[in-house]
Protein backbone atom coordinates (compact mmCIF):
# COMPACT_ATOMS: atom_id res chain seq x y z
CA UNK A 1 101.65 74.29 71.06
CA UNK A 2 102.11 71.49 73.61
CA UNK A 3 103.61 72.75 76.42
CA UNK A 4 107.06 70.86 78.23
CA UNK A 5 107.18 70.75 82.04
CA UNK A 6 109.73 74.18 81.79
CA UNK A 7 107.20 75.86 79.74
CA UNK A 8 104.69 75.80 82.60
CA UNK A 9 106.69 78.15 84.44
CA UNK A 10 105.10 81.65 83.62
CA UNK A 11 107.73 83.44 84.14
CA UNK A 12 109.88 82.00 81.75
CA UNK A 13 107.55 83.27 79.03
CA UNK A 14 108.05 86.64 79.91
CA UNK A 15 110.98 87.95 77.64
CA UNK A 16 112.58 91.25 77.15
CA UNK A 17 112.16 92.52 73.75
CA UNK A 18 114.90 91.64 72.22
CA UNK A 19 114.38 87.69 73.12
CA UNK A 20 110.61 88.24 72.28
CA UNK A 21 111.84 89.52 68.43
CA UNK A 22 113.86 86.63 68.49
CA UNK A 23 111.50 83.98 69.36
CA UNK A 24 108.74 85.55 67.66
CA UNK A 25 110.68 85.29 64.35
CA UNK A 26 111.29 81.93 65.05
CA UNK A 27 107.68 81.17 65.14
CA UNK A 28 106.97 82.93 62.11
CA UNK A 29 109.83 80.57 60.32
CA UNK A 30 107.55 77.94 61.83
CA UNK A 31 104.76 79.27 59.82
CA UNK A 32 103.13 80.19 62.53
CA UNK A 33 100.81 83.53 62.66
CA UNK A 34 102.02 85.61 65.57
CA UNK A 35 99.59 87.79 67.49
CA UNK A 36 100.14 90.58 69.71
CA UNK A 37 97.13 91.87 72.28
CA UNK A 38 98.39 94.44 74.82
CA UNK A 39 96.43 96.17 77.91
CA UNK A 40 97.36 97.02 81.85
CA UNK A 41 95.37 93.29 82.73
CA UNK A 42 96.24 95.66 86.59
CA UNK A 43 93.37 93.12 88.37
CA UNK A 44 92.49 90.31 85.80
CA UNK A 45 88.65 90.06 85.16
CA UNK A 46 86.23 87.66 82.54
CA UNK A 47 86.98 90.73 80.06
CA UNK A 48 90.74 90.30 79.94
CA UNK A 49 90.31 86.59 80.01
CA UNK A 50 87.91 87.00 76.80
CA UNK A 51 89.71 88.91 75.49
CA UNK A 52 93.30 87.21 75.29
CA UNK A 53 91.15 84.09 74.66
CA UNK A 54 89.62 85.81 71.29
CA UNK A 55 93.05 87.19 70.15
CA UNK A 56 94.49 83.43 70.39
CA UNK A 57 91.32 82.56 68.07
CA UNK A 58 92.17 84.49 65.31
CA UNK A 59 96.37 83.07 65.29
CA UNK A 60 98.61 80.71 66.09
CA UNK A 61 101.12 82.33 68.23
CA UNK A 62 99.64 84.59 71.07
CA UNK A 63 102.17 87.68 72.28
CA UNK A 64 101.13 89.87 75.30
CA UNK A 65 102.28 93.30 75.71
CA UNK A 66 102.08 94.27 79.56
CA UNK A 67 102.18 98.37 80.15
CA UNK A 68 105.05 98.68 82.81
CA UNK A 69 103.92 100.46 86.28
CA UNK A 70 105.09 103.61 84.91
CA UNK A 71 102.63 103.81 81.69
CA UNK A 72 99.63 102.37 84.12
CA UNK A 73 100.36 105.23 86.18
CA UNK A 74 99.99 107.80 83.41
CA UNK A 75 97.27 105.99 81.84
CA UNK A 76 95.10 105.43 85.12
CA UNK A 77 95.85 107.69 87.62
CA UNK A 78 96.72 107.85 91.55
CA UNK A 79 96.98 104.66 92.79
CA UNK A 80 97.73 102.66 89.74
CA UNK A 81 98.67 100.04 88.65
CA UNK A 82 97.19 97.83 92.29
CA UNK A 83 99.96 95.05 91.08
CA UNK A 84 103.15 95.35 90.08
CA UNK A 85 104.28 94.85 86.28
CA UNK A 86 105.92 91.43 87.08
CA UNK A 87 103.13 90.18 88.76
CA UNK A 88 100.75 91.13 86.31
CA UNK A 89 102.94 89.99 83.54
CA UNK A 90 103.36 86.29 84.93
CA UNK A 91 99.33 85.99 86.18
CA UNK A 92 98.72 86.70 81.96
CA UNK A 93 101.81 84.10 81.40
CA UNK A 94 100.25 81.69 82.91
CA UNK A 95 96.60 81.75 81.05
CA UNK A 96 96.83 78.57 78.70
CA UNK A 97 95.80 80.98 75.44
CA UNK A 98 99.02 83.07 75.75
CA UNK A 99 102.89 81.63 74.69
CA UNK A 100 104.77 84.86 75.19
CA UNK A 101 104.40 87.78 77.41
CA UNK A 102 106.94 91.12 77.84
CA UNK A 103 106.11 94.60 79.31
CA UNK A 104 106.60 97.66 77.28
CA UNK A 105 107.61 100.96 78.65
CA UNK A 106 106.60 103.61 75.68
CA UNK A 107 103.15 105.40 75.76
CA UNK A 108 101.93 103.07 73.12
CA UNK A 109 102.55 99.59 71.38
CA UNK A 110 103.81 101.28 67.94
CA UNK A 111 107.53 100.94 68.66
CA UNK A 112 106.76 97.18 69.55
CA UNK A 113 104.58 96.63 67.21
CA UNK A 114 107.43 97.64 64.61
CA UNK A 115 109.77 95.42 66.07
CA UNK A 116 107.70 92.45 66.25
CA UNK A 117 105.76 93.02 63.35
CA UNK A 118 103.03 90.79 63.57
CA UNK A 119 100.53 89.39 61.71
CA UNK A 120 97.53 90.61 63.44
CA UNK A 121 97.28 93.24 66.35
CA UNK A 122 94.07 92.26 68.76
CA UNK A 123 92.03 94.80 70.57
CA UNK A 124 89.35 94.49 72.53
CA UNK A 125 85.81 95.55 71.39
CA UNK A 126 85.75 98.57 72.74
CA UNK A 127 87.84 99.41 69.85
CA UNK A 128 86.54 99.72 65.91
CA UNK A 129 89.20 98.27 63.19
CA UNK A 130 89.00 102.28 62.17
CA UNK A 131 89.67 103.71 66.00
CA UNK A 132 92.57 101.04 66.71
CA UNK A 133 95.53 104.18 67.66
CA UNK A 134 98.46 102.05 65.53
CA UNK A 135 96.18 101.01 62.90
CA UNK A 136 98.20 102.95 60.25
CA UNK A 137 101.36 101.11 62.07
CA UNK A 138 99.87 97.60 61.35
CA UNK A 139 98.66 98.33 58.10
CA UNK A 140 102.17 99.83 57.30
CA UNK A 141 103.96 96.49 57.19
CA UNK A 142 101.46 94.77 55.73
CA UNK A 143 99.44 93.36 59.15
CA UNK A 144 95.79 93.94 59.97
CA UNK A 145 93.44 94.63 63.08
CA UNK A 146 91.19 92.15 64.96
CA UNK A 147 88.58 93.35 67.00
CA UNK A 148 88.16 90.09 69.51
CA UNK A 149 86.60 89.42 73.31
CA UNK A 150 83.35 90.33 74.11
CA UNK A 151 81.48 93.14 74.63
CA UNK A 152 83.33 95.91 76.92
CA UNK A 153 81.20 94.92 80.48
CA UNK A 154 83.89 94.61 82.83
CA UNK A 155 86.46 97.92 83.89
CA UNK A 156 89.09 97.00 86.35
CA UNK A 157 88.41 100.71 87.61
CA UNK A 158 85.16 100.06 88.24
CA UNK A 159 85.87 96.59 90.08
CA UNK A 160 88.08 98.49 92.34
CA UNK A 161 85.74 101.20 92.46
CA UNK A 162 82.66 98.53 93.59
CA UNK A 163 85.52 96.80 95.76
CA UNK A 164 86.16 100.49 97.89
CA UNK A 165 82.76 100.99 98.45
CA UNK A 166 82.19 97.54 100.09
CA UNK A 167 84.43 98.05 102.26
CA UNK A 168 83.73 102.18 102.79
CA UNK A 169 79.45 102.95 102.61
């Protein structure tokens, strides 16, 4: 996808889901093969950056789901997410492997990943095709699981965990 001076703007590639169906249809019109990869990306590290870099390997069309603050929260605990949703959602906009970005407020990408509907749903390797949680979901409509990045080295928990002792021996 070459990208037009208003496309370098991260932020305007971070859609609400309704635009996001809509553009992602129009991709798929396009003949395009839409991806979706999804995570907290709550400090970005090599691992994220493999990772979204892998998922845009194995399509055309590379959509990020972005938990909001409230789902970080529940997922990770006191003190999560360190950024807020918008910022974390335009830092991943602006990565040259991703087109689209949106955040999504539900527990789990099913409900997006119904709406969407696309062709493959990337996860990161510490995943198995057989452990993905909406496997069944993708499958459902006819889509399939990637397992892409490398190998599961770098935690954003333990970053900030490394970072707090530095600073507290």
């Amino acid at each position: 996808m070459t990208k037009t001076i208003v496309d370098l703007d991260a932020r305007s590639r971070i859609l609400d889901r309704e635009s996001l169906v809509a553009r992602v249809a129009e991709e798929k019109r396009k003949g395009a093969t839409v991806v979706l990869a999804n995570g907290c990306f709550d400090v970005l590290h090599a691992g994220h950056v493999r990772y979204l870099n892998g998922a845009r390997q194995v399509g055309d069309f590379l959509v990020v789901a972005v938990n909001s603050d409230r789902q970080v929260a529940l997922l990770k605990g006191p003190g999560r997410p360190i950024m807020p949703e918008r910022e974390r959602a335009e830092i991943v906009a602006s990565l040259s492997a991703v087109d689209l970005v949106t955040i999504f407020d539900e527990p789990t990408v099913k409900e997006l990943l119904l709406a969407v509907r696309p062709a493959i749903h990337a996860k990161g390797t510490d995943y198995s095709e057989e452990t993905v949680p909406e496997r069944d979901v993708v499958r459902s409509y006819g889509g399939r699981v990637a397992i892409v990045g490398d190998q599961k080295g770098h935690s954003t928990s333990e970053l900030i965990e490394k970072l707090w002792k530095g600073r507290n021996p």
